[in-house]
N, C-alpha and C. Protein backbone atom coordinates (compact mmCIF):
# COMPACT_ATOMS: atom_id res chain seq x y z
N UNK A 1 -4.39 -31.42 29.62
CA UNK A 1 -3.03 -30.89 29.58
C UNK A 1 -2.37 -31.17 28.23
N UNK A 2 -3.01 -32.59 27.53
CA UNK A 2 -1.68 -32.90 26.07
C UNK A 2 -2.07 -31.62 25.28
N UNK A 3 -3.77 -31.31 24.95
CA UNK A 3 -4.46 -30.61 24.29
C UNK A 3 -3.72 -28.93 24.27
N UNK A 4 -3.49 -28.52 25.82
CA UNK A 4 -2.56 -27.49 25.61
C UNK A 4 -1.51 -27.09 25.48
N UNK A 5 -0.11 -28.43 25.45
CA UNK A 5 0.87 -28.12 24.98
C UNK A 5 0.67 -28.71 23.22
N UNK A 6 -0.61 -29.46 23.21
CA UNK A 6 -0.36 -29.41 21.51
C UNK A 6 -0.51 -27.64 20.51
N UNK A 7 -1.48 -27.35 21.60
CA UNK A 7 -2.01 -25.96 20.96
C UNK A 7 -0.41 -25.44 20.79
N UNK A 8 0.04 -25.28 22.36
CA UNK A 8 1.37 -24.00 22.24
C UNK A 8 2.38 -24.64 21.17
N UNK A 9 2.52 -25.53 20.67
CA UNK A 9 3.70 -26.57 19.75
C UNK A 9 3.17 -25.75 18.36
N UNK A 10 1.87 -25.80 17.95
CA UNK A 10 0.73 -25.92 16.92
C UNK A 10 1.33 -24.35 16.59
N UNK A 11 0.99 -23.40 17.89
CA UNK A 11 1.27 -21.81 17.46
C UNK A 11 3.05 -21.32 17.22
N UNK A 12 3.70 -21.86 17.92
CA UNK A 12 5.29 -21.84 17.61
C UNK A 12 5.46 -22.13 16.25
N UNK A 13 5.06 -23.56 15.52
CA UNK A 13 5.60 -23.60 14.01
C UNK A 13 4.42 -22.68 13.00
N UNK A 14 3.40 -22.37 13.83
CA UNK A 14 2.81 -21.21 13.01
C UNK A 14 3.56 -19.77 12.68
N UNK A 15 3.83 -20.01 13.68
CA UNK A 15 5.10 -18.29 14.31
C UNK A 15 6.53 -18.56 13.42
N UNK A 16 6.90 -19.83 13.97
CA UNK A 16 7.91 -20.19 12.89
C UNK A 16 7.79 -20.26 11.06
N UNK A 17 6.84 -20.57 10.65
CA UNK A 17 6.24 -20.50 9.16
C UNK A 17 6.07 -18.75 8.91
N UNK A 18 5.21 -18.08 9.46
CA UNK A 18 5.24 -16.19 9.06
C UNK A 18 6.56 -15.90 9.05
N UNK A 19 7.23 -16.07 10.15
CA UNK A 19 8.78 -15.67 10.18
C UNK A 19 9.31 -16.01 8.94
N UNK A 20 9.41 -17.02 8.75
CA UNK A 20 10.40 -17.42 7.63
C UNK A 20 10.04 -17.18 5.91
N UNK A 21 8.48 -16.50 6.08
CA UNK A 21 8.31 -16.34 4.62
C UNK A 21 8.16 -14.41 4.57
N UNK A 22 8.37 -14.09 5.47
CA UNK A 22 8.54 -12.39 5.72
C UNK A 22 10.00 -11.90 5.37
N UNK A 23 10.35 -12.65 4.29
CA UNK A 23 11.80 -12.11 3.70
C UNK A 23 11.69 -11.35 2.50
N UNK A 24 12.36 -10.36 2.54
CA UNK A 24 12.64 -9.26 1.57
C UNK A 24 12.75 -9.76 -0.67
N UNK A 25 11.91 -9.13 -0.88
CA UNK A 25 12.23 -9.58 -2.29
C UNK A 25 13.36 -8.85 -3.30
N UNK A 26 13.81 -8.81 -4.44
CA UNK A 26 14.72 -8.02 -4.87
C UNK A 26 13.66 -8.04 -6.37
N UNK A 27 14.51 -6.67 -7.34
CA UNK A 27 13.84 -6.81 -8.50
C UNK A 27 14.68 -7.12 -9.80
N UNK A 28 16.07 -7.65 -9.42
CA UNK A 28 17.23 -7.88 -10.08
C UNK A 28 17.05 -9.35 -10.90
N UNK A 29 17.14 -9.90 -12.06
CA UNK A 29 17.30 -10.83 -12.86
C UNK A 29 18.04 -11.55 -12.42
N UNK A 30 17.50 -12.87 -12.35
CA UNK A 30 18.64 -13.93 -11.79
C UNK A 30 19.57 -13.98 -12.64
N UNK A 31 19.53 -15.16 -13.90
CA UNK A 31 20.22 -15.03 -14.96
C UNK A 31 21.49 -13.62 -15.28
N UNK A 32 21.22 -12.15 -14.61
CA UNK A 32 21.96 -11.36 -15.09
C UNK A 32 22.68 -10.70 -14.40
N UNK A 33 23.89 -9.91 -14.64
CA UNK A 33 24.75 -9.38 -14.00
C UNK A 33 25.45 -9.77 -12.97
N UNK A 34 25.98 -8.76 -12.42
CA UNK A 34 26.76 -10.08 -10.98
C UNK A 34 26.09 -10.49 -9.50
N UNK A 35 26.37 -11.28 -8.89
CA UNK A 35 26.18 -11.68 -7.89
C UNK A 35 25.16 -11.33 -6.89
N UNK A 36 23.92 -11.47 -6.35
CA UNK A 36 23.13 -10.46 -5.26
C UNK A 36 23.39 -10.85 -4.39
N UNK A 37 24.72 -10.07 -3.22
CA UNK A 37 25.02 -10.58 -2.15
C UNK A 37 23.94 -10.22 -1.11
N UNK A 38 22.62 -9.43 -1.36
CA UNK A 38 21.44 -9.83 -0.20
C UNK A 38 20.69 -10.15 -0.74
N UNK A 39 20.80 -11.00 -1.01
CA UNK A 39 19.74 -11.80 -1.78
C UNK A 39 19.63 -13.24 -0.96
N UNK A 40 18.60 -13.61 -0.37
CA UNK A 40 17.79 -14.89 0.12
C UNK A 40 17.86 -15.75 -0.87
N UNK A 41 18.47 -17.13 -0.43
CA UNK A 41 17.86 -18.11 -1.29
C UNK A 41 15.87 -18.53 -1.13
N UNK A 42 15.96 -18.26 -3.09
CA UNK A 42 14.54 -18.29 -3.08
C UNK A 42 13.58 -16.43 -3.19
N UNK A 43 14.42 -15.76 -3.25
CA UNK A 43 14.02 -14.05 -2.74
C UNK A 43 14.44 -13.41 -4.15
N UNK A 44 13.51 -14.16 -5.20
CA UNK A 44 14.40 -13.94 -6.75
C UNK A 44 12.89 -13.34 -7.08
N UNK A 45 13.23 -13.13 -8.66
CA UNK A 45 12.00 -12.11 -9.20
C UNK A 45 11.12 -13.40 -9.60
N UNK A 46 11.38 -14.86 -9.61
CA UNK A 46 11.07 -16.22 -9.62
C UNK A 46 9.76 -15.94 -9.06
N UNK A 47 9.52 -15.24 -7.76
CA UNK A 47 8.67 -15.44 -6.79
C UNK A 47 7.15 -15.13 -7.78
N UNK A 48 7.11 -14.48 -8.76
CA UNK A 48 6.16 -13.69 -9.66
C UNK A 48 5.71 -13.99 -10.81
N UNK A 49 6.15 -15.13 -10.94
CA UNK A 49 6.29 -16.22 -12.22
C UNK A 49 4.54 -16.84 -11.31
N UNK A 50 3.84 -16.98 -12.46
CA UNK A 50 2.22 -17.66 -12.54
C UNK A 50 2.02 -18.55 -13.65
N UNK A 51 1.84 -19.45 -13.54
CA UNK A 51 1.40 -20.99 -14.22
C UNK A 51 0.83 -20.36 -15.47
N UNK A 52 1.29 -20.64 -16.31
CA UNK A 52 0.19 -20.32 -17.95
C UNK A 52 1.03 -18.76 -18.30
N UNK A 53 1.54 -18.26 -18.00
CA UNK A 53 2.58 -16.84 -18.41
C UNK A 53 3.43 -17.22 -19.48
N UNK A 54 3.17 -16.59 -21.06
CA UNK A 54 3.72 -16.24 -21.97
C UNK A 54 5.37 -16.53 -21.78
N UNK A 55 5.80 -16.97 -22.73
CA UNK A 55 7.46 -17.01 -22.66
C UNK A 55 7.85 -15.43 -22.60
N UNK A 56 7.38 -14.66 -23.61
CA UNK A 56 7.57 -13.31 -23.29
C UNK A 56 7.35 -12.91 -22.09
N UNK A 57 6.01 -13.17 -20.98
CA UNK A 57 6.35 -12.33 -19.75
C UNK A 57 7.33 -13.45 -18.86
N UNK A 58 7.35 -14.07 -19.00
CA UNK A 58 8.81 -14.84 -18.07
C UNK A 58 10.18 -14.58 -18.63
N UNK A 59 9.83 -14.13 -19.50
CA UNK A 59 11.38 -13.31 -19.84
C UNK A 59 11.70 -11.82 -19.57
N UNK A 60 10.69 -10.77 -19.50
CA UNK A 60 10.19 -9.53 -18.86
C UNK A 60 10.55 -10.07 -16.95
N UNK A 61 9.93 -10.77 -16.60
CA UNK A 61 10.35 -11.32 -15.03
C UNK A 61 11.64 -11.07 -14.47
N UNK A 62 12.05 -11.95 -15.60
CA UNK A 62 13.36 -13.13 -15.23
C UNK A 62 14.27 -12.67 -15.96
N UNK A 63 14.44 -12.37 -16.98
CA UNK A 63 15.27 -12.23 -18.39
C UNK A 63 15.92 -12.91 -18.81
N UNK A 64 17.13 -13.03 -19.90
CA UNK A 64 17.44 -14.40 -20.64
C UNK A 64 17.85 -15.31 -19.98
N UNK A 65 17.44 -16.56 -20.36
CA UNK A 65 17.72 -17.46 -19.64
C UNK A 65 19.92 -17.62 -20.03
N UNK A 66 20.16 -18.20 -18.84
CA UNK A 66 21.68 -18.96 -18.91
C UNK A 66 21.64 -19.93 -19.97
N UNK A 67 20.49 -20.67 -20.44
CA UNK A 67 20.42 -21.66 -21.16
C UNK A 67 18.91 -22.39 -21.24
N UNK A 68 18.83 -22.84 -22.71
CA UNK A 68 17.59 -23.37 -22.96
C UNK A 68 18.08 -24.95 -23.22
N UNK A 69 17.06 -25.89 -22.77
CA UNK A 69 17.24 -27.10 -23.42
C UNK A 69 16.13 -27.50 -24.26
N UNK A 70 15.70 -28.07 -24.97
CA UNK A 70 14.44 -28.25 -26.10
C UNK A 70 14.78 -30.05 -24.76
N UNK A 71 13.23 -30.37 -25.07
CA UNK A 71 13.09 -31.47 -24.22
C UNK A 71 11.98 -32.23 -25.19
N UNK A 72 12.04 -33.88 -25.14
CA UNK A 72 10.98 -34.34 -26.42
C UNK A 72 9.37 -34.36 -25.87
N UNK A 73 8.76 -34.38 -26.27
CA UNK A 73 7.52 -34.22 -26.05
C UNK A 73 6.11 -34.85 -27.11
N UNK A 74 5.33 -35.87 -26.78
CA UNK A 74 4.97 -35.89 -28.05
C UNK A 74 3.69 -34.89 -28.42
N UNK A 75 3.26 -34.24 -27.74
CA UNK A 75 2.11 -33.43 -27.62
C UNK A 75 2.25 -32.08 -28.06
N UNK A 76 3.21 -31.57 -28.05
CA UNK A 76 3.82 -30.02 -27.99
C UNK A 76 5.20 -29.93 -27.89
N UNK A 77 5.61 -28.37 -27.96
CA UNK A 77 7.40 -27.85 -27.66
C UNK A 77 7.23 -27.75 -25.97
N UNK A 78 8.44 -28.73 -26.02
CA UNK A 78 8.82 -28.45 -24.38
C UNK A 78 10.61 -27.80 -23.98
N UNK A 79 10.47 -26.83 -23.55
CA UNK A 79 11.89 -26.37 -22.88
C UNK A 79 12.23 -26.53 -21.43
N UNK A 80 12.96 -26.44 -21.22
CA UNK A 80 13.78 -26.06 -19.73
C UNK A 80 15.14 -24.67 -20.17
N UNK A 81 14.08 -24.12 -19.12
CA UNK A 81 15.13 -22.71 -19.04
C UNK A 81 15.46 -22.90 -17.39
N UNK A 82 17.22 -22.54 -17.91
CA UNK A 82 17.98 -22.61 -16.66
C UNK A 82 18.47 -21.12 -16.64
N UNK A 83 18.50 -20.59 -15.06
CA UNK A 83 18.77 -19.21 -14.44
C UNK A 83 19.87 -19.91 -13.53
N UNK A 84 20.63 -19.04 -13.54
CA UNK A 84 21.62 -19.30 -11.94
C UNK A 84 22.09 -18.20 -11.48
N UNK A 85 22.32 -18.17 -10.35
CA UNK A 85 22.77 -16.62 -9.19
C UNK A 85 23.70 -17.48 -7.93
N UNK A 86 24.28 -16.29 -7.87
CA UNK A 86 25.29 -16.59 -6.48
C UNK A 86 25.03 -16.44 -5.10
N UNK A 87 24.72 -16.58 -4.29
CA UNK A 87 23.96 -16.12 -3.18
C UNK A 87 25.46 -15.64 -1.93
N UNK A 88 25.96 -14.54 -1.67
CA UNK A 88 27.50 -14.83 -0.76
C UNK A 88 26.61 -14.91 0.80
N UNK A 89 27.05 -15.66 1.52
CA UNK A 89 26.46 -15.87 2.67
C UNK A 89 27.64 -14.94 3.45
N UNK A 90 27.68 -15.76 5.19
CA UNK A 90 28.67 -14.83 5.84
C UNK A 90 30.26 -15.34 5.59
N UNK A 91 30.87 -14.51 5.93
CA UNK A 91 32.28 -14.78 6.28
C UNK A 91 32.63 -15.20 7.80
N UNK A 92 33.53 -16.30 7.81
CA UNK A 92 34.21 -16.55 8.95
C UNK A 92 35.78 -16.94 8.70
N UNK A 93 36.21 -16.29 10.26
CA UNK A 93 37.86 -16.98 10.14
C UNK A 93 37.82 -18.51 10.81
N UNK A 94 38.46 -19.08 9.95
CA UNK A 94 38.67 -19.81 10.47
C UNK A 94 40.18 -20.84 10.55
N UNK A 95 40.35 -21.53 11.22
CA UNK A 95 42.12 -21.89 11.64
C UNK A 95 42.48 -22.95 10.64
N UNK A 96 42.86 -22.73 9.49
CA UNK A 96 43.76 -23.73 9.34
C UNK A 96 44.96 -24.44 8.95
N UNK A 97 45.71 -23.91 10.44
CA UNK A 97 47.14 -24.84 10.40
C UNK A 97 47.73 -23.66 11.50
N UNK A 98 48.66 -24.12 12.02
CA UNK A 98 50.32 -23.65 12.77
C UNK A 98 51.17 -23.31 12.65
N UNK A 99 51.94 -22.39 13.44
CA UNK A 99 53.54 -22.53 12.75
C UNK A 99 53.75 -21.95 14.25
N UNK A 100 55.14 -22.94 14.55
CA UNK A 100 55.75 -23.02 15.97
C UNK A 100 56.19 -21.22 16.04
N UNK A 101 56.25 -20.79 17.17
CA UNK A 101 56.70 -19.36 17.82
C UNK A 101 58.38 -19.76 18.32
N UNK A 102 59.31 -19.23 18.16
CA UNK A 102 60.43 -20.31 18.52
C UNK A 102 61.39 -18.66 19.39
N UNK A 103 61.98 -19.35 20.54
CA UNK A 103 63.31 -18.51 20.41
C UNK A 103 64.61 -18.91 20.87
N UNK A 104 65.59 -18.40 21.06
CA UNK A 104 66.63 -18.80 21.02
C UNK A 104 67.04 -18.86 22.53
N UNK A 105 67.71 -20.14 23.13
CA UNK A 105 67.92 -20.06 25.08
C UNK A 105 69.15 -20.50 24.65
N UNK A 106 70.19 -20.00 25.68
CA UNK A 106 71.41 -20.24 25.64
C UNK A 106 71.06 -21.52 26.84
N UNK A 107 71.96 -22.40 26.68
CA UNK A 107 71.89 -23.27 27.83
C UNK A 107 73.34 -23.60 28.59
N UNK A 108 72.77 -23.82 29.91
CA UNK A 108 74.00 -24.08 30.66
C UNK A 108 75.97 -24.57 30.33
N UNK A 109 75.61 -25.19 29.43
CA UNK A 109 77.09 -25.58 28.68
C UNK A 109 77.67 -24.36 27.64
N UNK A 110 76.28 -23.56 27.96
CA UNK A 110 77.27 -22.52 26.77
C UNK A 110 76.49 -22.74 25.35
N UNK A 111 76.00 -22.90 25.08
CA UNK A 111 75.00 -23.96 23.54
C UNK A 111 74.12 -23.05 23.44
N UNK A 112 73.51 -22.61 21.94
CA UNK A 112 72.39 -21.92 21.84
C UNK A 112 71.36 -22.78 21.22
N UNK A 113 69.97 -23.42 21.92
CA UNK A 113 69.13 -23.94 21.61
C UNK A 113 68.08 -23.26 21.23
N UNK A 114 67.50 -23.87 19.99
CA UNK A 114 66.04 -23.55 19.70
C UNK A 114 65.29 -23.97 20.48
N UNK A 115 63.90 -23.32 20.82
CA UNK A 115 62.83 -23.99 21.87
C UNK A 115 61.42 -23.15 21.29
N UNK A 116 60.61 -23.81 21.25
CA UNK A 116 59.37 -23.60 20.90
C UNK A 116 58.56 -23.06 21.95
N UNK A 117 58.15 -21.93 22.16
CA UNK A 117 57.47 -20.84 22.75
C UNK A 117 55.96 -21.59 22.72
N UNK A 118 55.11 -21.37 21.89
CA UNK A 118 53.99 -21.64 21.67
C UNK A 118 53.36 -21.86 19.94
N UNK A 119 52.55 -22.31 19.45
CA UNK A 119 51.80 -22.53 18.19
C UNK A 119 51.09 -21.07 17.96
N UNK A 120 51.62 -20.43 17.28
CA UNK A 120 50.70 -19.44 16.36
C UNK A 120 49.59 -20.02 15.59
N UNK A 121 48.58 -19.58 15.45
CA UNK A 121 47.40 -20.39 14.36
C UNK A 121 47.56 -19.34 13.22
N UNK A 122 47.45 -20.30 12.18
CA UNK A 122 46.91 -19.40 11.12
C UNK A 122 45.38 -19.11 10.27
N UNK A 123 45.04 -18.19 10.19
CA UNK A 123 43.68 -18.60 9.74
C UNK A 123 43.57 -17.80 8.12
N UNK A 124 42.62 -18.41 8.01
CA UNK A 124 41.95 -17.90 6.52
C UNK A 124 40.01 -17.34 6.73
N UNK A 125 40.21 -16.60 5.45
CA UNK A 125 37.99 -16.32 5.66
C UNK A 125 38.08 -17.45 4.81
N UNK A 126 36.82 -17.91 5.40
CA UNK A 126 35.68 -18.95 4.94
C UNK A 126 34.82 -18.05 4.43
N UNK A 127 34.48 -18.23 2.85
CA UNK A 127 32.99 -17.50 2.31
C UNK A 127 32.36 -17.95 1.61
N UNK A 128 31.28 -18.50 2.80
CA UNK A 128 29.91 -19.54 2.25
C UNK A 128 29.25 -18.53 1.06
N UNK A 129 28.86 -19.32 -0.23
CA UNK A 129 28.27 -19.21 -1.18
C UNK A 129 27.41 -20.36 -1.69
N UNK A 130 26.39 -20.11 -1.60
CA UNK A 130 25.17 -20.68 -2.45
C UNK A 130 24.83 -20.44 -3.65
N UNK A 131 25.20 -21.46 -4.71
CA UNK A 131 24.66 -21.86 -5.74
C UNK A 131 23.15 -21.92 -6.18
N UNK A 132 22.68 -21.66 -7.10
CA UNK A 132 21.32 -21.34 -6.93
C UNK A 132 20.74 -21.73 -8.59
N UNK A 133 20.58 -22.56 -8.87
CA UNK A 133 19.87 -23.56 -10.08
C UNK A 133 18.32 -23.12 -10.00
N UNK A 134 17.72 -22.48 -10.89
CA UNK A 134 16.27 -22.48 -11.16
C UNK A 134 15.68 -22.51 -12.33
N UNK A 135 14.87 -24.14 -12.99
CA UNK A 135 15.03 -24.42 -14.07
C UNK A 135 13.18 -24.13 -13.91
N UNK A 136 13.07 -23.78 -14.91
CA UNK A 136 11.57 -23.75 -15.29
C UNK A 136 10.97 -24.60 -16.62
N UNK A 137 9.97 -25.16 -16.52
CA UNK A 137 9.68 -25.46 -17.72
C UNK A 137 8.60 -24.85 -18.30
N UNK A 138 9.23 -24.85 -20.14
CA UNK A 138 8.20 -23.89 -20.64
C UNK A 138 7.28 -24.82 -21.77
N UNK A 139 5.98 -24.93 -21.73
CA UNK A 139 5.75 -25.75 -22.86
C UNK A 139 4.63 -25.20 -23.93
N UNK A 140 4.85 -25.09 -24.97
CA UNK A 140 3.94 -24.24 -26.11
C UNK A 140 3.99 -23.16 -25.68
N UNK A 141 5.50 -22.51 -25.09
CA UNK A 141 5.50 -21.40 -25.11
C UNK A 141 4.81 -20.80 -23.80
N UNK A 142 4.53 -21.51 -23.03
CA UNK A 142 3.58 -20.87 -21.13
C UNK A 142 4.49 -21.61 -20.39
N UNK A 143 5.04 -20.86 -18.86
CA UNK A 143 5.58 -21.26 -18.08
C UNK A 143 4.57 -22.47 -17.69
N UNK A 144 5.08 -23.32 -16.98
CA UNK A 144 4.14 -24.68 -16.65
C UNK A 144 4.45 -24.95 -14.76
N UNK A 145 5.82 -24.78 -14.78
CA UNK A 145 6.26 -25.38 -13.30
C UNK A 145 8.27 -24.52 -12.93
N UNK A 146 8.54 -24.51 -11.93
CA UNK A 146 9.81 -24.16 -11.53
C UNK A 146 10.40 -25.21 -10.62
N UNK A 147 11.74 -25.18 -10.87
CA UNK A 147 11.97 -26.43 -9.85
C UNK A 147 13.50 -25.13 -9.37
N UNK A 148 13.72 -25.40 -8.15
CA UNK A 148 15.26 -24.95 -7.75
C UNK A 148 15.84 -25.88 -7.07
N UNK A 149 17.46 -25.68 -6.84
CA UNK A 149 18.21 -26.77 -6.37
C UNK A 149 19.51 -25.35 -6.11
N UNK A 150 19.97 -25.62 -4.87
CA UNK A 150 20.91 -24.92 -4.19
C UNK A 150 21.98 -25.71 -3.93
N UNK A 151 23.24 -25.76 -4.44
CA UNK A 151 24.73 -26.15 -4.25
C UNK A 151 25.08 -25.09 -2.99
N UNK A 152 25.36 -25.70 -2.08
CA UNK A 152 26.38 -25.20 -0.99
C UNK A 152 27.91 -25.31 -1.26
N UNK A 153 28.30 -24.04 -1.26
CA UNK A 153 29.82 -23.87 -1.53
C UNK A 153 30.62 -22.93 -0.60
N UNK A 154 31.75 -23.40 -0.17
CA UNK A 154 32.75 -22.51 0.65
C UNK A 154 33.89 -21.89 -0.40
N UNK A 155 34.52 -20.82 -0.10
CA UNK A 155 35.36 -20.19 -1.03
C UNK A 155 36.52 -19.79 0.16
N UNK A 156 37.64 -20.13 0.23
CA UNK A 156 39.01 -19.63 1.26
C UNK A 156 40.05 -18.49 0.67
N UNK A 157 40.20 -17.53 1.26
CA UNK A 157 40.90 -16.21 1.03
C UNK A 157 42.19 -16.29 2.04
């Protein structure tokens, strides 16, 4: 019996792994223009970048980098080229804060009192955006390695 719920566990994160790498690619430059709001983190032209590729074809890929850093090295030229993109995730409303509903009751003595009805909410959109850092290093001029790093960010409207 362990043997066959290990199997069915074993085929779920198999099922789970295809799923999650069956995402759509784009052919848009990270580094350029504005924003790819369907764009997957990770679903960059990055994906096509091969170990030992010419600075020229990683720039054909990718195109100019946001920024180069020269890095010391005693063997050779070493860079880090940095790309960044915006990723807009979804929108949500969400609540934050009150303001009393009020109206006016005359009361028994003749008096006009304020009285609070109920709390109106107020809300705002929430719009998750992902930050998207992808530094590569280039050395004697051949891509060598990519590293990414994703900032999670909310934006309120």
């Amino acid at each position: 019996m362990h043997l066959r719920s290990s199997t069915f566990v074993s085929i779920g994160i198999l099922a789970l792994l295809v799923s999650c790498s069956n995402v759509p690619s784009t052919n848009a430059p990270v580094g350029a223009g504005p924003a790819h709001p369907t764009a997957a983190i990770g679903d960059g032209p990055e994906r096509a970048l091969q170990n030992g590729m010419t600075a020229e074809e990683v720039t054909q890929i990718m195109g100019e980098p946001a920024g180069v850093k020269p890095m010391a090295s005693p063997t050779g030229k070493a860079e880090v080229w940095t790309y960044r993109r915006v990723i807009d995730g979804p929108v949500e409303q969400i609540q934050v804060g009150s303001k009393p509903i009020t109206y006016t009751a005359i009361g028994g003595d003749g008096n006009a009192y304020q009285m609070v009805a109920a709390d109106e909410p107020i809300y705002k959109q929430a719009i998750h955006k992902d930050l998207e850092t992808i530094s590569l290093l280039i050395f004697d001029g051949r891509f060598l390695s990519l590293k990414r790093t994703v900032e999670k960010r909310m934006d309120y409207q």
